[in-house]
C-alpha atoms as a PDB file:
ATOM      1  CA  UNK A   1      86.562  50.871 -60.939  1.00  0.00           C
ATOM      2  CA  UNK A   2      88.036  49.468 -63.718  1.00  0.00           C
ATOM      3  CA  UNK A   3      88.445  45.528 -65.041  1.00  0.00           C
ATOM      4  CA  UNK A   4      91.893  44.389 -65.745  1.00  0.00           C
ATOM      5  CA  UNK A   5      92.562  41.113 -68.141  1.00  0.00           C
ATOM      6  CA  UNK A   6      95.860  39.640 -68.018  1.00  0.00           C
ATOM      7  CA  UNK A   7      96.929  37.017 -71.043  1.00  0.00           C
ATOM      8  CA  UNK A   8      99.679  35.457 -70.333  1.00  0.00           C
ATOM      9  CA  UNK A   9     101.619  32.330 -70.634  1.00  0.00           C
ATOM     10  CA  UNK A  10     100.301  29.400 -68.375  1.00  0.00           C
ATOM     11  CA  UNK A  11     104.281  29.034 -66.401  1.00  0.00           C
ATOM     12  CA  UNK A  12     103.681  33.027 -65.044  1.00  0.00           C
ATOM     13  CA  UNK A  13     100.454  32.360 -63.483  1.00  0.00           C
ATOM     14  CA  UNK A  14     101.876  32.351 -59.406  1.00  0.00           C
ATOM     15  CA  UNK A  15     104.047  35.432 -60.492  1.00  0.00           C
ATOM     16  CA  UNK A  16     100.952  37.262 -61.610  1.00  0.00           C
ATOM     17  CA  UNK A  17      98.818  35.717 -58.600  1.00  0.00           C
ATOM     18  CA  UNK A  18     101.487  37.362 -56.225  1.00  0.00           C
ATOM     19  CA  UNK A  19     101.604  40.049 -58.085  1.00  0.00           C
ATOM     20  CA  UNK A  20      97.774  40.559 -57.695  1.00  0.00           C
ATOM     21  CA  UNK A  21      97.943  39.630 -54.165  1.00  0.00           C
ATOM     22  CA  UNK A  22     100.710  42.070 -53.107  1.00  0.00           C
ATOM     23  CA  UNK A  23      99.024  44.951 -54.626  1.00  0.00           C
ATOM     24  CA  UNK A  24      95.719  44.262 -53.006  1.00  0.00           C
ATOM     25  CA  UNK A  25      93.113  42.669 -55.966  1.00  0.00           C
ATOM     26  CA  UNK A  26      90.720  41.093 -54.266  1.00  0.00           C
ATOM     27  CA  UNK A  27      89.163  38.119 -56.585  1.00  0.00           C
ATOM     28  CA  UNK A  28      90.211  36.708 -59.830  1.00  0.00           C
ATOM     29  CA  UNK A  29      88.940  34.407 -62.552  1.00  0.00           C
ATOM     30  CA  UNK A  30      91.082  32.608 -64.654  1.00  0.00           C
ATOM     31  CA  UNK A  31      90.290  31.115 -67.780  1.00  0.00           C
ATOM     32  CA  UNK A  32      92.055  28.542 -69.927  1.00  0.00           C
ATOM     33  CA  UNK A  33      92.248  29.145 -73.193  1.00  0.00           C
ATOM     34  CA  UNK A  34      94.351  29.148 -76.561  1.00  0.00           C
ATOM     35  CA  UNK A  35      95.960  31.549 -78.898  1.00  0.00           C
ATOM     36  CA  UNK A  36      98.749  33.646 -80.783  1.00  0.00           C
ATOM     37  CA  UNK A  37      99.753  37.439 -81.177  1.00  0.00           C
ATOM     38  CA  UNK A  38     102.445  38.398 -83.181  1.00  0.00           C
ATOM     39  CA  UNK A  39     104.483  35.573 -82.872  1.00  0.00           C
ATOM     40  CA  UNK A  40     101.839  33.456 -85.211  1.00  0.00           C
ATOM     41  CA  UNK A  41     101.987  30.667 -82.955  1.00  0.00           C
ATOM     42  CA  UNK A  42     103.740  27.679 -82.786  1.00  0.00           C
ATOM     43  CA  UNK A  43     105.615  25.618 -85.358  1.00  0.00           C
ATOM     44  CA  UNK A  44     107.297  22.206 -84.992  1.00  0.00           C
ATOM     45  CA  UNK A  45     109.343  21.326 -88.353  1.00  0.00           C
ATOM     46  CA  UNK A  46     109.240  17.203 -88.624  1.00  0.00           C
ATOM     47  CA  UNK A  47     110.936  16.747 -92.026  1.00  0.00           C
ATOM     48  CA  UNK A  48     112.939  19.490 -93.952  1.00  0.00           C
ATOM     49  CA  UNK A  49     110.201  20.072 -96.545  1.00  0.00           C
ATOM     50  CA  UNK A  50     107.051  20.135 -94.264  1.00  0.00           C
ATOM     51  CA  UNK A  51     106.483  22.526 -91.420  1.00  0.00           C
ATOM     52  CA  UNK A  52     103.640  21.114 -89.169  1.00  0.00           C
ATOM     53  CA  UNK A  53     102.174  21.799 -85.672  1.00  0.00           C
ATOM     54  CA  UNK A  54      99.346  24.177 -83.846  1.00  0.00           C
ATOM     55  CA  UNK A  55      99.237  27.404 -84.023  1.00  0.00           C
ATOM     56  CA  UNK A  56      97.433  28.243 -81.380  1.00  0.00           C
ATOM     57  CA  UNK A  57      99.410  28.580 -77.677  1.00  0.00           C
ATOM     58  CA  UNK A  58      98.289  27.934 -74.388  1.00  0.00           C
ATOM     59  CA  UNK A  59      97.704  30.877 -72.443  1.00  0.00           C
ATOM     60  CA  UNK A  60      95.752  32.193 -68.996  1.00  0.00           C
ATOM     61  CA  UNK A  61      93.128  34.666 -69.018  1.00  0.00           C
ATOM     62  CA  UNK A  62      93.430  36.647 -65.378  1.00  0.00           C
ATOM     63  CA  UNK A  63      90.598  39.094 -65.081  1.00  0.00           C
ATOM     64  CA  UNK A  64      89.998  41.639 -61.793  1.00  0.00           C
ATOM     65  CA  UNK A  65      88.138  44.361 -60.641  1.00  0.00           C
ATOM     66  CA  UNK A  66      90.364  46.777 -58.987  1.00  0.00           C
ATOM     67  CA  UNK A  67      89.742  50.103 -57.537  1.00  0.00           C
ATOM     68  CA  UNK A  68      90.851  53.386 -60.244  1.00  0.00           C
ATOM     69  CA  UNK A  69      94.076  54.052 -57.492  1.00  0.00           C
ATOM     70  CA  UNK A  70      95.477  50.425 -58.221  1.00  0.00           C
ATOM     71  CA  UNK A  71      95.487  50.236 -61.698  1.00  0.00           C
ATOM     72  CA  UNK A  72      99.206  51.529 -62.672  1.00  0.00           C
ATOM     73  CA  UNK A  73     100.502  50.528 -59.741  1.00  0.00           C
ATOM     74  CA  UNK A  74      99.213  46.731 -60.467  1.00  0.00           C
ATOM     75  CA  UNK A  75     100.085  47.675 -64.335  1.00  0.00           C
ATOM     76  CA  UNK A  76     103.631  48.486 -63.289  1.00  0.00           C
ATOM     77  CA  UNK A  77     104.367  45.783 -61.106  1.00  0.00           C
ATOM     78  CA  UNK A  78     103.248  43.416 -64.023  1.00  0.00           C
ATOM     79  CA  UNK A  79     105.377  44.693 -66.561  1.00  0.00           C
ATOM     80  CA  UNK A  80     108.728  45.005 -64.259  1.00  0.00           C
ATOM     81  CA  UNK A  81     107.941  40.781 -63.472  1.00  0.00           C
ATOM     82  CA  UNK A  82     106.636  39.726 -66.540  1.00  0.00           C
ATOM     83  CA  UNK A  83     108.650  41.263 -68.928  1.00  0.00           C
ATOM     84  CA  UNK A  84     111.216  38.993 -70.979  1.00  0.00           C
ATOM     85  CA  UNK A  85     111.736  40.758 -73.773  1.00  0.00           C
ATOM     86  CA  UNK A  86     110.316  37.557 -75.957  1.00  0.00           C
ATOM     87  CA  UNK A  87     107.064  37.313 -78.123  1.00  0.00           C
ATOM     88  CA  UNK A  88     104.379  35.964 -76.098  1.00  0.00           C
ATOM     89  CA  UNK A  89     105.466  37.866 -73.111  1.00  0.00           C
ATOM     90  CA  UNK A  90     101.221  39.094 -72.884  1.00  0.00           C
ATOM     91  CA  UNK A  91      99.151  41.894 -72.718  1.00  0.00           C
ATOM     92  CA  UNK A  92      97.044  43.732 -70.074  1.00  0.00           C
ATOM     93  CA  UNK A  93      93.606  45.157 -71.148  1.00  0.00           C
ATOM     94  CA  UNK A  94      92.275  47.980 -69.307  1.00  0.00           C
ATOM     95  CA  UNK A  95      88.192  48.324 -69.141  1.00  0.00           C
ATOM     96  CA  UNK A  96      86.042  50.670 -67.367  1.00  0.00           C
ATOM     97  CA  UNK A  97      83.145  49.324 -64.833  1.00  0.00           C
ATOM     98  CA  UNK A  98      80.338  50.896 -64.127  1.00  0.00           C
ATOM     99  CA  UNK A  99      78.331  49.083 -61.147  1.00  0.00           C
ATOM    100  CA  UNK A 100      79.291  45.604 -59.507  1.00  0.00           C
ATOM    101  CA  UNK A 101      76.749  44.323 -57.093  1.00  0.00           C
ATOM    102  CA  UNK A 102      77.463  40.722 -55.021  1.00  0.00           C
ATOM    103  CA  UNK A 103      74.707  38.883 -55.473  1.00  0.00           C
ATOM    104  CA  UNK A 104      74.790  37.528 -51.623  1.00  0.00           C
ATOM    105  CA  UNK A 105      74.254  40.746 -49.569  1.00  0.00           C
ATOM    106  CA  UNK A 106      73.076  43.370 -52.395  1.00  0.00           C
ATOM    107  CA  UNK A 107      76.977  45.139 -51.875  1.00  0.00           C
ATOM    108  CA  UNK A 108      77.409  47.852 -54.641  1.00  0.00           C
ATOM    109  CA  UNK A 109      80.344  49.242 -56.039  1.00  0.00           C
ATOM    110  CA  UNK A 110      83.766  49.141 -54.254  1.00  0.00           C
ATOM    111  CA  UNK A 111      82.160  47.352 -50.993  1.00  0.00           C
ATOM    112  CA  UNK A 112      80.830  44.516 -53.909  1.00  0.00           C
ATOM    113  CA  UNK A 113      84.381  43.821 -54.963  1.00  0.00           C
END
């Protein structure tokens, strides 16, 4: 089994939820949260000498547990959607995970997720 966290911009989260649902993920959590790659953020010039703004970005955190079979196809399907070309476009981290168990009925492994 392996855990798969998508960052990505806040506008792409029903492409990835379709995405996820298409390919079979089960659950997902999705976490709010703020910050920059290599793009360094955001910058809003106000008057010709003084560059102000955030730097941090709004983005989505998507994590899954998926089964070892679904992980390029899920992978693939991201990057052929999601891909603009731009800075910001996100990344994909791949983890390894080594037990799940649901809490409710004691389910382990693959049957847990």
């Amino acid at each position: 089994m392996k855990e798969m966290e998508f960052i990505i911009k806040p506008e792409k989260m029903e492409n990835l939820s379709r995405i996820l649902s298409n390919c079979g993920a089960g659950g997902v959590t999705v976490t709010y949260l703020s910050g920059y790659g290599h793009q360094k953020g955001l910058k809003q010039v106000y008057t010709r000498d003084e560059v102000i703004g955030g730097t941090l970005l709004p983005k989505l955190s998507y994590r899954t547990v998926v089964p070892d079979d679904q992980v390029e196809m899920i992978i693939n399907a991201v990057v052929a959607e999601l891909n603009t070309g731009s800075f910001g476009d996100g990344k994909i981290f791949v983890r390894p995970v080594d037990e799940v168990v649901q809490i409710r009925t004691g389910a382990r492994g693959i049957d847990a997720i």
